[in-house]
N, C-alpha and C. Protein backbone atom coordinates (compact mmCIF):
# COMPACT_ATOMS: atom_id res chain seq x y z
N UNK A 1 -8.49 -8.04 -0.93
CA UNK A 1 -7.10 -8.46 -1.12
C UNK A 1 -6.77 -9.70 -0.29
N UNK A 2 -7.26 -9.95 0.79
CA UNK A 2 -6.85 -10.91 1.62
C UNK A 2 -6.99 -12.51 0.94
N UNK A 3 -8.18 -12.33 -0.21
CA UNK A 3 -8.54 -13.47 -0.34
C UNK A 3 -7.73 -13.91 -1.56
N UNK A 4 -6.51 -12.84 -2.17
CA UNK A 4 -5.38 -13.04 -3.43
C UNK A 4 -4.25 -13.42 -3.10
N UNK A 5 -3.46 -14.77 -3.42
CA UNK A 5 -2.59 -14.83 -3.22
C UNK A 5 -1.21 -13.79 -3.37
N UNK A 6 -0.44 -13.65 -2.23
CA UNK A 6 0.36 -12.11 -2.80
C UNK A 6 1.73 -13.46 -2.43
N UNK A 7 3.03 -12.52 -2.87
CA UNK A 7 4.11 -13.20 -2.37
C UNK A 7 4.75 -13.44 -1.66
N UNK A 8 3.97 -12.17 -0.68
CA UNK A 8 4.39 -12.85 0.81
C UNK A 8 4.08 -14.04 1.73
N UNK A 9 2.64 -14.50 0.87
CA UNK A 9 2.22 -16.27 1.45
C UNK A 9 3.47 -17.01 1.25
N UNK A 10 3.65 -17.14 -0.08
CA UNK A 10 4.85 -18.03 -0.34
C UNK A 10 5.93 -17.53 0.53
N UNK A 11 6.30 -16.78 0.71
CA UNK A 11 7.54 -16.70 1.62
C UNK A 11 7.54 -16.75 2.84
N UNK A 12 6.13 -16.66 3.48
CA UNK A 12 6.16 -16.59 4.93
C UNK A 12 6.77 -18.04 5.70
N UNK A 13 6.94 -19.67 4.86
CA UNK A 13 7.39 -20.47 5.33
C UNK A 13 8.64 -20.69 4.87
N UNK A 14 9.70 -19.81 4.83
CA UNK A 14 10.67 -20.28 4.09
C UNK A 14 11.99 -19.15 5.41
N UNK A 15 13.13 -20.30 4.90
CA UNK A 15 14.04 -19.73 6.27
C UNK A 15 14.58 -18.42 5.51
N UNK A 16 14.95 -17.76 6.46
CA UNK A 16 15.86 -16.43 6.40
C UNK A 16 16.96 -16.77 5.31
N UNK A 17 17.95 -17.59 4.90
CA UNK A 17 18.72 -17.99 4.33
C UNK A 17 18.23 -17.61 3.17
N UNK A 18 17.12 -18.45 2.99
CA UNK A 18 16.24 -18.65 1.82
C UNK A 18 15.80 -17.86 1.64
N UNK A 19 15.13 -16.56 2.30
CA UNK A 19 14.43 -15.84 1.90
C UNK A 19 15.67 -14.35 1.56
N UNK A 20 16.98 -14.49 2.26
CA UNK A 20 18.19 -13.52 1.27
C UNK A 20 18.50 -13.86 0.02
N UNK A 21 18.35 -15.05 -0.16
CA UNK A 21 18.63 -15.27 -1.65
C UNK A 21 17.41 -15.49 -2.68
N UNK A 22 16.39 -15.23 -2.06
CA UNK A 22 15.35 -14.34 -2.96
C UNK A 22 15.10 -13.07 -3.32
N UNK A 23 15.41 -12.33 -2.01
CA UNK A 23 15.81 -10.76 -2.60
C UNK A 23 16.81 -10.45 -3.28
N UNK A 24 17.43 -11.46 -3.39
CA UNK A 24 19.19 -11.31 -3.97
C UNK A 24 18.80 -11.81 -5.55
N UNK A 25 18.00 -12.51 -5.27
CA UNK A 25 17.25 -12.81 -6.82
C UNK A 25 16.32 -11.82 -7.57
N UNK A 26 15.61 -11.37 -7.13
CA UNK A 26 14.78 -10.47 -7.52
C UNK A 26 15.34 -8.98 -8.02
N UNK A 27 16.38 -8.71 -6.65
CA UNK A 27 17.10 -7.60 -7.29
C UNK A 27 17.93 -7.93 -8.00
N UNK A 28 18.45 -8.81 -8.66
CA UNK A 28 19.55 -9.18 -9.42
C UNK A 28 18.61 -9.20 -10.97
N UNK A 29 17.19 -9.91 -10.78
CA UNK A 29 16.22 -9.45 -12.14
C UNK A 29 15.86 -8.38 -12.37
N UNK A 30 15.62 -7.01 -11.48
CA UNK A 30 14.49 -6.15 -11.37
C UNK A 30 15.47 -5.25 -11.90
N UNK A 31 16.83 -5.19 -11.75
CA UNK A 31 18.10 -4.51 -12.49
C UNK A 31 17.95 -4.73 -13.75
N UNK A 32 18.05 -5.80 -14.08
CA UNK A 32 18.64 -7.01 -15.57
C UNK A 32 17.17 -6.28 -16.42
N UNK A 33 16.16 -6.95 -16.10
CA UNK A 33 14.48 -6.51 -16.93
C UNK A 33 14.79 -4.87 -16.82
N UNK A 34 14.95 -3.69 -16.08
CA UNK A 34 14.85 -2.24 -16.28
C UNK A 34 16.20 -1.83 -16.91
N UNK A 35 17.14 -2.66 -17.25
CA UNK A 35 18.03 -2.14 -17.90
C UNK A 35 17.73 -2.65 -19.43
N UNK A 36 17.45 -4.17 -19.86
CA UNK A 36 17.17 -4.59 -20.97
C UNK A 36 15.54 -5.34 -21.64
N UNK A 37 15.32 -5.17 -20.29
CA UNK A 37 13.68 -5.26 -20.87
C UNK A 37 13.46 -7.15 -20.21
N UNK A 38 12.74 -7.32 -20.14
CA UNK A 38 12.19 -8.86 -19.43
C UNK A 38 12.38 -9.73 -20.89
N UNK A 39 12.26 -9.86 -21.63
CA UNK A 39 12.01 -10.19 -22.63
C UNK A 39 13.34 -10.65 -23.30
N UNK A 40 14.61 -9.86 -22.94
CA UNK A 40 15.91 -10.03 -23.27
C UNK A 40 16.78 -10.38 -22.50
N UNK A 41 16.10 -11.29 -21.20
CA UNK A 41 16.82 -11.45 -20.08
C UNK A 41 17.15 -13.02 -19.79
N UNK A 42 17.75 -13.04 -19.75
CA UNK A 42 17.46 -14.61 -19.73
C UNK A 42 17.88 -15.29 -18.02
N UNK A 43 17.42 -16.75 -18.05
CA UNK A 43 17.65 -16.86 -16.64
C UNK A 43 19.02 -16.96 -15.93
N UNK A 44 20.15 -17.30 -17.52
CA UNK A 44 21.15 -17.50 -16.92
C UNK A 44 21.59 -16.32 -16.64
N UNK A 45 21.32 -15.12 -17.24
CA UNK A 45 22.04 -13.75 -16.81
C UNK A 45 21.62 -13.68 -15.13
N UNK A 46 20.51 -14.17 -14.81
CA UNK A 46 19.84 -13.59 -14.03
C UNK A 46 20.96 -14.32 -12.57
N UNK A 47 20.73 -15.25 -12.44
CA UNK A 47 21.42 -16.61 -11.97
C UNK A 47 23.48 -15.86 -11.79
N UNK A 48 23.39 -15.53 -13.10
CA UNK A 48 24.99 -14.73 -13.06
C UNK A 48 24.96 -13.14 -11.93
N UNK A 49 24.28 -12.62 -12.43
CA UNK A 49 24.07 -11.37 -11.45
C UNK A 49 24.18 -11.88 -10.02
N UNK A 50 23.35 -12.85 -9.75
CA UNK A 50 22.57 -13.17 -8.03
C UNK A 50 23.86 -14.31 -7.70
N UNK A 51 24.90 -14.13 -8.51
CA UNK A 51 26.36 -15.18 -7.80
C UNK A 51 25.53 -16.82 -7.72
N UNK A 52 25.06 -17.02 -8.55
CA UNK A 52 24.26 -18.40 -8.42
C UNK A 52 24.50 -19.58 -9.70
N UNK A 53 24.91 -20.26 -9.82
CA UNK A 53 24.84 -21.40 -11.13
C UNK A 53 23.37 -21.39 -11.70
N UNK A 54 23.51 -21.22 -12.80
CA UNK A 54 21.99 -21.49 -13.37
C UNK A 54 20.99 -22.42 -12.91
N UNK A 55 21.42 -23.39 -12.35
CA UNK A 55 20.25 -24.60 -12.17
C UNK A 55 19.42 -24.26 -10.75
N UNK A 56 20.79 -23.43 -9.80
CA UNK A 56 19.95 -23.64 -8.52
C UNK A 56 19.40 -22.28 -8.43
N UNK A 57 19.03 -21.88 -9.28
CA UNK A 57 18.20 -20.38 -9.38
C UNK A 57 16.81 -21.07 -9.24
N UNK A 58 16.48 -22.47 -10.03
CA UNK A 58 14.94 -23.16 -10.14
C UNK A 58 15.14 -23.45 -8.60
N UNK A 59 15.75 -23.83 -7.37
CA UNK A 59 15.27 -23.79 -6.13
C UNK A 59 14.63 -22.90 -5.80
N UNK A 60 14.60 -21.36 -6.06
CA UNK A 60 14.01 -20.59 -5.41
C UNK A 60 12.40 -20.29 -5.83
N UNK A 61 12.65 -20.21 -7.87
CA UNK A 61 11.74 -19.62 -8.52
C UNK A 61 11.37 -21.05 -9.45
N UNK A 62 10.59 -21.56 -10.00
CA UNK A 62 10.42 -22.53 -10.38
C UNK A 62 10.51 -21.64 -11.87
N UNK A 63 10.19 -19.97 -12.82
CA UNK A 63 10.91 -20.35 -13.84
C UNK A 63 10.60 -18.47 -13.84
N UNK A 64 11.07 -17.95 -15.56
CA UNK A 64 11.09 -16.15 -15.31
C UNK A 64 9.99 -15.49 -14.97
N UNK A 65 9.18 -16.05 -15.57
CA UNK A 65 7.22 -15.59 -15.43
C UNK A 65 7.51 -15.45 -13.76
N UNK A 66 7.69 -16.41 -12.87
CA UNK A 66 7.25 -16.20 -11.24
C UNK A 66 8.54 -15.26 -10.43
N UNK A 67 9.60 -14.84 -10.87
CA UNK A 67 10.37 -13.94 -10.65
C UNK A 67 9.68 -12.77 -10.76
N UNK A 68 9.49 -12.46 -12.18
CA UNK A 68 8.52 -11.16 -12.59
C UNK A 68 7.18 -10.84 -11.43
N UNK A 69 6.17 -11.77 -12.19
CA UNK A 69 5.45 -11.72 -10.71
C UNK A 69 5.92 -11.12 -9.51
N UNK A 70 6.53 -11.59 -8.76
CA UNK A 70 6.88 -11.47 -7.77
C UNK A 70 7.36 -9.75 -7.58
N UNK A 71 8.34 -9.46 -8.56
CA UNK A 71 8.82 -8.10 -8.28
C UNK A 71 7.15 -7.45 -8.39
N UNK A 72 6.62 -7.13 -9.71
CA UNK A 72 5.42 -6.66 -9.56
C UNK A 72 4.44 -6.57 -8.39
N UNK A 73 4.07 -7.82 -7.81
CA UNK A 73 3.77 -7.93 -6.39
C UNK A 73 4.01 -7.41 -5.06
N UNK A 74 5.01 -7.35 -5.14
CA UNK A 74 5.93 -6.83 -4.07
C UNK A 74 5.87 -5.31 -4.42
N UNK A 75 5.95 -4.17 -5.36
CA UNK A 75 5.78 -2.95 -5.95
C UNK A 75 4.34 -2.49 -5.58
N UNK A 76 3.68 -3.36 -6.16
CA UNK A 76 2.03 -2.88 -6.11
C UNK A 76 1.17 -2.85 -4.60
N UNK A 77 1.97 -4.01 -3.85
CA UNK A 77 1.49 -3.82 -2.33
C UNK A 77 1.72 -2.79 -1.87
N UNK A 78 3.25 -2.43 -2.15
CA UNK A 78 3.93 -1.30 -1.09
C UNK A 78 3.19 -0.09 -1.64
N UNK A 79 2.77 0.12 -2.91
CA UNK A 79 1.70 1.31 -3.14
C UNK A 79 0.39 1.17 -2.37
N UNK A 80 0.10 0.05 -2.62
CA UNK A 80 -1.40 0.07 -1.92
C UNK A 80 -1.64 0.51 -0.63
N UNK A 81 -0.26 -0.22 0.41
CA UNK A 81 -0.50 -0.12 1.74
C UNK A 81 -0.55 1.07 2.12
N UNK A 82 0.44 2.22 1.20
CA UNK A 82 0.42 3.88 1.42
C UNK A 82 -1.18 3.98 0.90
N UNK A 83 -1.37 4.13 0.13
CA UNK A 83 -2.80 4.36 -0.59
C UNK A 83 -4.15 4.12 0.53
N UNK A 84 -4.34 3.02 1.67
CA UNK A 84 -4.56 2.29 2.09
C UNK A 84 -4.92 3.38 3.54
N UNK A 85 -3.26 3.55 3.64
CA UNK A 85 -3.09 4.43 5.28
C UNK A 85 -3.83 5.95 4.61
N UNK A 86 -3.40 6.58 3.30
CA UNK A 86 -3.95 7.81 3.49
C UNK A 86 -5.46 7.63 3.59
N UNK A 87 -6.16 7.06 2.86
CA UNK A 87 -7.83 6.50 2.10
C UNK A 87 -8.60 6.62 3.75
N UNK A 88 -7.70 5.45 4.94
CA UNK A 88 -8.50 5.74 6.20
C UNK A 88 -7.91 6.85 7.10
N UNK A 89 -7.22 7.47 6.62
CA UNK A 89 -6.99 8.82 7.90
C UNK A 89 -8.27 9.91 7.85
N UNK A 90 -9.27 9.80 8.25
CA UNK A 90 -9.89 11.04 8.42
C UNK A 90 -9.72 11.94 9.20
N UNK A 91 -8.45 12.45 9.42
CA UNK A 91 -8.56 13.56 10.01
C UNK A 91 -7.82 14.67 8.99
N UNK A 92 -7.22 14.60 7.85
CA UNK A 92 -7.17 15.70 7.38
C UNK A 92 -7.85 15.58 6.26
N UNK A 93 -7.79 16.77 5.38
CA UNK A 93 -8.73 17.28 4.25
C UNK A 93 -9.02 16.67 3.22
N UNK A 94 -9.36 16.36 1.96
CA UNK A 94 -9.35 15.54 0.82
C UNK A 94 -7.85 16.25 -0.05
N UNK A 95 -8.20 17.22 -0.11
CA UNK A 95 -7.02 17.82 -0.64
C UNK A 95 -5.38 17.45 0.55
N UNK A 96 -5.93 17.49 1.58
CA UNK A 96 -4.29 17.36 2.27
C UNK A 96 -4.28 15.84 2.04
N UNK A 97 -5.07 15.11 2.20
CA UNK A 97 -4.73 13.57 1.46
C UNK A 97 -4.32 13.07 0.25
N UNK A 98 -4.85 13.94 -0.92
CA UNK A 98 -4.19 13.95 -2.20
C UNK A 98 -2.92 13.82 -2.24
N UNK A 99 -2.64 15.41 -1.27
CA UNK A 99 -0.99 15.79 -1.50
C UNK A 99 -0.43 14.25 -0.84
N UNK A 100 -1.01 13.97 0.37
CA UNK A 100 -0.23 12.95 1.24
C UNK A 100 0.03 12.11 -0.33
N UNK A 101 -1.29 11.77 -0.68
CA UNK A 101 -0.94 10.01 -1.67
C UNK A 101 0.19 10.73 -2.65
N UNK A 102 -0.12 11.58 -2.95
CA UNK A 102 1.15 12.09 -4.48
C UNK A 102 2.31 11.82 -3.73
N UNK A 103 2.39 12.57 -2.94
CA UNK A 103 4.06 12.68 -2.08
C UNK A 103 4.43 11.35 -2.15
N UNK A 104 3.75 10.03 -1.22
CA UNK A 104 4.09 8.76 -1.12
C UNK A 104 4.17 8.07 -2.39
N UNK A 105 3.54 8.27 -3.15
CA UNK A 105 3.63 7.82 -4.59
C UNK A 105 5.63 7.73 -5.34
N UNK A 106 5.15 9.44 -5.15
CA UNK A 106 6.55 9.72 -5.76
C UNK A 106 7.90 9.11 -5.01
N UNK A 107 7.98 9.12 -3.67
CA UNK A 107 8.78 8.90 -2.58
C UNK A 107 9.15 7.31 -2.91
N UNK A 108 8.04 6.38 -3.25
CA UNK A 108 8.29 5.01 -3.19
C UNK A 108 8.59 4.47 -4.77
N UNK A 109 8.34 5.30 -5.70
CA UNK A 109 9.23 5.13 -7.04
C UNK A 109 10.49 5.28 -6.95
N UNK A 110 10.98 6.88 -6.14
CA UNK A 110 12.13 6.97 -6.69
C UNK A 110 13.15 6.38 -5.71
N UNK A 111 12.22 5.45 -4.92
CA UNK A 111 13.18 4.44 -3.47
C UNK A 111 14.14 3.35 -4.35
N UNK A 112 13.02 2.49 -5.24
CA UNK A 112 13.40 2.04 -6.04
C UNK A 112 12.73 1.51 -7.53
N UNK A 113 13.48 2.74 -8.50
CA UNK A 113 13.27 2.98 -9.51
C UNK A 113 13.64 1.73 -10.73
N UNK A 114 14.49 0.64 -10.35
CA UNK A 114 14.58 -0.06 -11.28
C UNK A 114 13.33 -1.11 -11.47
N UNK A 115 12.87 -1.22 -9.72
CA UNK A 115 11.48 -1.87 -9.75
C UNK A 115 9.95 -1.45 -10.21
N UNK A 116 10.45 -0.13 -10.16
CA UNK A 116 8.69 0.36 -10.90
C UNK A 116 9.11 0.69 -12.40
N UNK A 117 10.19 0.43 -12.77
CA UNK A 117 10.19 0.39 -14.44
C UNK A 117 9.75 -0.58 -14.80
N UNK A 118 10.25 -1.83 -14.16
CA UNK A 118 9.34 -3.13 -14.48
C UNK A 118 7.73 -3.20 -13.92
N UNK A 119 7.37 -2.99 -12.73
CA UNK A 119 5.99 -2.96 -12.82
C UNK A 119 5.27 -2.25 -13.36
N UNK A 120 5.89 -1.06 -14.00
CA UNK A 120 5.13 -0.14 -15.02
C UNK A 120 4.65 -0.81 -16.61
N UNK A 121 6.05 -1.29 -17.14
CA UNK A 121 6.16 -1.52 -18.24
C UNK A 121 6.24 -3.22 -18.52
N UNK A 122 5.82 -4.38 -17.67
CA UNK A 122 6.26 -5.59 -17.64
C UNK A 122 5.33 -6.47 -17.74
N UNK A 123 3.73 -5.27 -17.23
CA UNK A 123 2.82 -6.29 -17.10
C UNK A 123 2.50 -7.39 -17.97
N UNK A 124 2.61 -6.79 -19.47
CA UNK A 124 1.91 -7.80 -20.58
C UNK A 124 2.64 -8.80 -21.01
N UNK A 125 4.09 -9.32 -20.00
CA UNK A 125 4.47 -10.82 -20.34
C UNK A 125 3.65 -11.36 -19.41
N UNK A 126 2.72 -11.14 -18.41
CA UNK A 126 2.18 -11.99 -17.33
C UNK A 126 0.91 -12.28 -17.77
N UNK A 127 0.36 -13.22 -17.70
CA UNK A 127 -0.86 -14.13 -18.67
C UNK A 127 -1.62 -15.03 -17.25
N UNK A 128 -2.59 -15.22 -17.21
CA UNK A 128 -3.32 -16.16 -16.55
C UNK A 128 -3.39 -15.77 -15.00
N UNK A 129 -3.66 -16.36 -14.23
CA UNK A 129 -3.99 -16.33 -12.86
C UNK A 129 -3.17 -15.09 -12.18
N UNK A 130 -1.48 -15.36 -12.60
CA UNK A 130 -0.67 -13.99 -12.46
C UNK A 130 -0.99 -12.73 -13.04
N UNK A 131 -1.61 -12.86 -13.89
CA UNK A 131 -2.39 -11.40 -14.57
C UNK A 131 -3.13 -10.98 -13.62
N UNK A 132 -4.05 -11.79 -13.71
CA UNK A 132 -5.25 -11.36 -12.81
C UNK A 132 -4.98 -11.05 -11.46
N UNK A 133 -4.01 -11.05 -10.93
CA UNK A 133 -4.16 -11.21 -9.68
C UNK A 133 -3.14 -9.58 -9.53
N UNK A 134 -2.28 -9.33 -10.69
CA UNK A 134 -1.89 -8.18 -10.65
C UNK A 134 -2.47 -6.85 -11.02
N UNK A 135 -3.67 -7.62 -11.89
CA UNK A 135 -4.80 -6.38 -12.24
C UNK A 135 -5.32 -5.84 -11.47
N UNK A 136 -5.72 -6.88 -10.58
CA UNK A 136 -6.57 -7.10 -9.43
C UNK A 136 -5.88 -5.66 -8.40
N UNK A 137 -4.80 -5.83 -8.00
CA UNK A 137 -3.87 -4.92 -7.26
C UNK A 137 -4.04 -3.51 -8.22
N UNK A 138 -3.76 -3.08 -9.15
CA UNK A 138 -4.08 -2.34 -9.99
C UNK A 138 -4.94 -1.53 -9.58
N UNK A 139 -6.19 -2.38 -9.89
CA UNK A 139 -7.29 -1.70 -9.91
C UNK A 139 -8.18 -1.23 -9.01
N UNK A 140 -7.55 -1.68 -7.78
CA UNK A 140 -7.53 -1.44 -6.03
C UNK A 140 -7.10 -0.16 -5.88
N UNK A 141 -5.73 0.34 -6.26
CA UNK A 141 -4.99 1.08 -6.21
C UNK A 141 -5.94 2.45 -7.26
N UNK A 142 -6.48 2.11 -8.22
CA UNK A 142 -7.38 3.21 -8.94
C UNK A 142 -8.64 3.22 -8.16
N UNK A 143 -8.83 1.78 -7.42
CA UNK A 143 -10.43 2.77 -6.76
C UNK A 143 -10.17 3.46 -5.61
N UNK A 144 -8.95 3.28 -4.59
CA UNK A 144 -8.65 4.15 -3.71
C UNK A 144 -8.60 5.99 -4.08
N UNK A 145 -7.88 6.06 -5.29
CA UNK A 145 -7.74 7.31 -5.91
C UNK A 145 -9.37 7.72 -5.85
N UNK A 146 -10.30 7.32 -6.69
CA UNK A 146 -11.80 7.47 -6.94
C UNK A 146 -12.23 7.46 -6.24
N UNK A 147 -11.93 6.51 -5.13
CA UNK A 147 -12.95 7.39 -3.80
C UNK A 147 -12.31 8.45 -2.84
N UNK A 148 -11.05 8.75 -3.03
CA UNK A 148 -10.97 9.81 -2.19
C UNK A 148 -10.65 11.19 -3.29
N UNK A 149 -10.74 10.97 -4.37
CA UNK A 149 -11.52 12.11 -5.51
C UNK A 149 -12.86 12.12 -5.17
N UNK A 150 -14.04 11.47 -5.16
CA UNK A 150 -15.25 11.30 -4.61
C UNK A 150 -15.62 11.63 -3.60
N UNK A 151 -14.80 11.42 -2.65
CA UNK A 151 -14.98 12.35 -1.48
C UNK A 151 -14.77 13.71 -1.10
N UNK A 152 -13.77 14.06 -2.18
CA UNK A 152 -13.73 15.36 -2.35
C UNK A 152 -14.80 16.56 -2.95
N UNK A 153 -15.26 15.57 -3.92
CA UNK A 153 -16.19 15.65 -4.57
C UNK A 153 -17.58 16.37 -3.69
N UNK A 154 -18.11 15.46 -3.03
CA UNK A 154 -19.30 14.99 -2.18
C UNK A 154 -18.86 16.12 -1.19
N UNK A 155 -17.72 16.86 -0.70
CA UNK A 155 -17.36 17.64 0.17
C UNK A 155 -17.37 18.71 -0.09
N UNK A 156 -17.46 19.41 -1.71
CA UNK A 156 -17.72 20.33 -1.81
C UNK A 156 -16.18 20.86 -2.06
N UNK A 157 -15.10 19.71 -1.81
CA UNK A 157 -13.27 20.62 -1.77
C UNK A 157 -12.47 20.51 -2.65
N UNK A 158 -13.54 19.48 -3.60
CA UNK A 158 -12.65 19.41 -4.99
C UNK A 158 -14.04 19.64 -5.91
N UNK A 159 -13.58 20.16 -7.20
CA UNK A 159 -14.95 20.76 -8.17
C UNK A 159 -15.04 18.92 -8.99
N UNK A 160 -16.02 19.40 -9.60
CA UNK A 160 -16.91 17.83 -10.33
C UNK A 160 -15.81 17.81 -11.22
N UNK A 161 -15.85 16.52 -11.65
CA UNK A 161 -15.04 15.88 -12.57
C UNK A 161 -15.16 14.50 -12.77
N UNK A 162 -14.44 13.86 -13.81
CA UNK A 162 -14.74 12.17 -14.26
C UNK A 162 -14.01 11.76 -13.30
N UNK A 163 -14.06 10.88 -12.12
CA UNK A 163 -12.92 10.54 -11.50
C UNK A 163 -12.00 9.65 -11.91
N UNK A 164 -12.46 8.70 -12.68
CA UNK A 164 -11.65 7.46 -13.80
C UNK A 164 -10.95 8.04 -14.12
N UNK A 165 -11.45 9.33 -15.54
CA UNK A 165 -10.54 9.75 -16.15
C UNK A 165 -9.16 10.43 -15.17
N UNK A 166 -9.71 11.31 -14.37
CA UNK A 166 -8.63 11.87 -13.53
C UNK A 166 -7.89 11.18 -12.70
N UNK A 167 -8.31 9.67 -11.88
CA UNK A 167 -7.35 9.25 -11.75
C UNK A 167 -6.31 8.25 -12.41
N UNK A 168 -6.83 7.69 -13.10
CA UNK A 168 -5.72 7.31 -14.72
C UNK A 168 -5.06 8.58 -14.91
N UNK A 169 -5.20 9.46 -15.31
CA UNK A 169 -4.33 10.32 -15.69
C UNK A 169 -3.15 10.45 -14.25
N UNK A 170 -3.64 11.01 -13.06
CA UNK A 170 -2.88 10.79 -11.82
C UNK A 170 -1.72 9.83 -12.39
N UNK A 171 -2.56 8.90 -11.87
CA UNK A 171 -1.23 7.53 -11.78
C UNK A 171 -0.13 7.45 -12.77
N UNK A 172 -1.05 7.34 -14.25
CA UNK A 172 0.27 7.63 -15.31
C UNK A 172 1.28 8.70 -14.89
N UNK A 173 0.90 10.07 -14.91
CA UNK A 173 1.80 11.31 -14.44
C UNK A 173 2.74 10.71 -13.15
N UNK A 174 1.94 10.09 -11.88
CA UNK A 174 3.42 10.03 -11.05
C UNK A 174 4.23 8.52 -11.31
N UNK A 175 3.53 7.58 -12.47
CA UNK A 175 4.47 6.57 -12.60
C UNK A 175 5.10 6.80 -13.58
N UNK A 176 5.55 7.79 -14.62
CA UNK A 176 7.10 8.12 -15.27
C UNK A 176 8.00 8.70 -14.26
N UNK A 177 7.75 8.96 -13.24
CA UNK A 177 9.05 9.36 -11.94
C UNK A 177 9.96 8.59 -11.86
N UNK A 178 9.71 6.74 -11.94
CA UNK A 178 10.42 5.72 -12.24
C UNK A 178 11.61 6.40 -13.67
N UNK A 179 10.78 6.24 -14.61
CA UNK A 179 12.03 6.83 -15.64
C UNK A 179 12.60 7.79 -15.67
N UNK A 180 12.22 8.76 -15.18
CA UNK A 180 13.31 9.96 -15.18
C UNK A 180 13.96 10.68 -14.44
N UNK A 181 13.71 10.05 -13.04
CA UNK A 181 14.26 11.01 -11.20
C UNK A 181 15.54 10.74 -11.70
N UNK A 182 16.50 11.84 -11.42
CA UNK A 182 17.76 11.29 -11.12
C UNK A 182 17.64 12.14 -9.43
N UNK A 183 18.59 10.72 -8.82
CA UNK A 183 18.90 11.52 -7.48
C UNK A 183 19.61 12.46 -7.10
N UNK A 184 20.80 12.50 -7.95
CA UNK A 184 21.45 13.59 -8.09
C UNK A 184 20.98 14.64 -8.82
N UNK A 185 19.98 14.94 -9.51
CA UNK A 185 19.17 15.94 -10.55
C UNK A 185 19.15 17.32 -9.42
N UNK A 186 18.93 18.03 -10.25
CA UNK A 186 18.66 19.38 -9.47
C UNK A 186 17.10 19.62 -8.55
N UNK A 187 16.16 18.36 -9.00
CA UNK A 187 15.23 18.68 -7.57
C UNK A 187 14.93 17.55 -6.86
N UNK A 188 14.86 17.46 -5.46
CA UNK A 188 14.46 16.29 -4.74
C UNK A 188 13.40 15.78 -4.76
N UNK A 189 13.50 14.29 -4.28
CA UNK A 189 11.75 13.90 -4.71
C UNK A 189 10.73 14.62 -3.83
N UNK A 190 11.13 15.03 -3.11
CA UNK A 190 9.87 16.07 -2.30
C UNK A 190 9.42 17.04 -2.92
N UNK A 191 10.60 17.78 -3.37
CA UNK A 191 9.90 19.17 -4.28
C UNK A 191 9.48 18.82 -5.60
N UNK A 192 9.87 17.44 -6.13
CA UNK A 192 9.02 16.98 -7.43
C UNK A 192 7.55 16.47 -6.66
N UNK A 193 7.44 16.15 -5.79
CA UNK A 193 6.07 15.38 -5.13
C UNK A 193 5.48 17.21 -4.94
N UNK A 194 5.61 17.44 -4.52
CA UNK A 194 5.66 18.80 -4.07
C UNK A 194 4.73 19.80 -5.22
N UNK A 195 5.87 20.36 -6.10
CA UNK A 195 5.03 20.32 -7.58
C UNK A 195 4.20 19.54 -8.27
N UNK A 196 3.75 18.59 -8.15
CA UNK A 196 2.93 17.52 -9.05
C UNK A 196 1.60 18.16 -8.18
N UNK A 197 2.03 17.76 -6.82
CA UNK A 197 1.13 18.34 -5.56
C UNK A 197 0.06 19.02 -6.00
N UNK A 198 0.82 20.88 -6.12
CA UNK A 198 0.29 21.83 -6.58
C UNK A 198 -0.15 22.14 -7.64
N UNK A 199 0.39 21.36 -8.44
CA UNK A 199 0.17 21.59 -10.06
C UNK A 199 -1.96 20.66 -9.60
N UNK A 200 -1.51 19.95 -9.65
CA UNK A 200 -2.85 18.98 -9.84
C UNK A 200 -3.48 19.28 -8.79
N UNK A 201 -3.82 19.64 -7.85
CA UNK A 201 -4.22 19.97 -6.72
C UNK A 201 -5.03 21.48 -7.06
N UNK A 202 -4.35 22.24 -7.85
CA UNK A 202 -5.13 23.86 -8.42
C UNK A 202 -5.43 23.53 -9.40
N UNK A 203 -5.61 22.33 -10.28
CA UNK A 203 -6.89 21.82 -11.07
C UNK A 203 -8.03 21.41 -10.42
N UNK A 204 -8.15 20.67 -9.36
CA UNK A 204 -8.82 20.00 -9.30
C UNK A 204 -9.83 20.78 -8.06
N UNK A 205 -9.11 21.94 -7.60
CA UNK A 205 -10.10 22.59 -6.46
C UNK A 205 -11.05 23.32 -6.54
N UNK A 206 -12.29 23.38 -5.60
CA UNK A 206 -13.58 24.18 -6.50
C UNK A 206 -12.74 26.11 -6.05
């Protein structure tokens, strides 16, 4: 990862000023795209949301493609870095690490849910170098799963299985949490992390 540009390079030289009215941008898109889709958004809505005149929205973002990006970016790190901390803790079990990654999974969707509707569902307006570089994150995030399924594996604490297949399936299952948590709903995201937990967790144990 170190060697992919993420969006925090770009921002690391830019003043505080500048860098509120990028989050003020982003959340003003990451609303606009999970309520009507990226595709039906246009920049001036976007520009209207974030209290901004259309033109000086291109100071921040040079056009919608690098907005998008960016939310995606910013989504897929904050998974990884959890993914990241459980993958090197060896001190608890494969199974108590599972639960850890599910729990954090679920916890950081339903933090903010308008942003993982778009990184769920947004990828395929992003084309070229921005593709790749979000696949790239992606697919980081599925080999962390695979090797600590694999290690479970190799430990004797989880029974054999495809790990691909099982962790694709994983990820899909805790990324509709984005579409359907309500916070006010009758269960909290713990006891939904909680259940997913157990549910998949007494599949997967020898």
């Amino acid at each position: 990862m170190n060697e992919r540009k993420t969006e925090s390079d770009g921002e690391s030289a830019l003043s505080a000023a500048a860098l509120r009215k990028r989050e003020e941008i982003k959340t003003a898109a990451k609303l606009l795209f999970a309520e009507q889709g990226f595709a039906a958004t246009s920049i001036r809505q976007i520009a209207a949301r974030a209290n901004l005149e259309g033109g000086s929205l291109y100071y921040h973002f040079p056009d919608k493609l690098e907005i998008l990006y960016a939310i995606l970016d910013e989504g897929n790190r904050e998974l990884l870095e959890m993914a990241e901390r459980v993958l090197h803790d060896d001190e608890g079990s494969v199974p108590a690490r599972l639960r850890e990654l599910i729990l954090g999974h679920v916890r950081i969707l339903a933090r903010d849910q308008a942003r993982f509707m778009v990184v769920v569902r947004e990828l395929s307006e992003l084309s070229g170098p921005r593709r790749d570089r979000i696949m790239a994150q992606r697919k980081q995030y599925e080999k962390a799963v695979q090797t600590l399924l694999a290690r479970g594996i190799h430990q004797g604490t989880l029974r054999e299985c495809d790990v691909k297949v099982v962790s694709f399936g994983l990820i899909a299952l805790l990324n509709g949490v984005a579409f359907w948590f309500r916070p006010n709903g009758p269960a909290s995201v713990d006891e939904i992390g909680e259940e997913y937990a157990r549910t998949l967790l007494d599949g997967l144990r020898r």
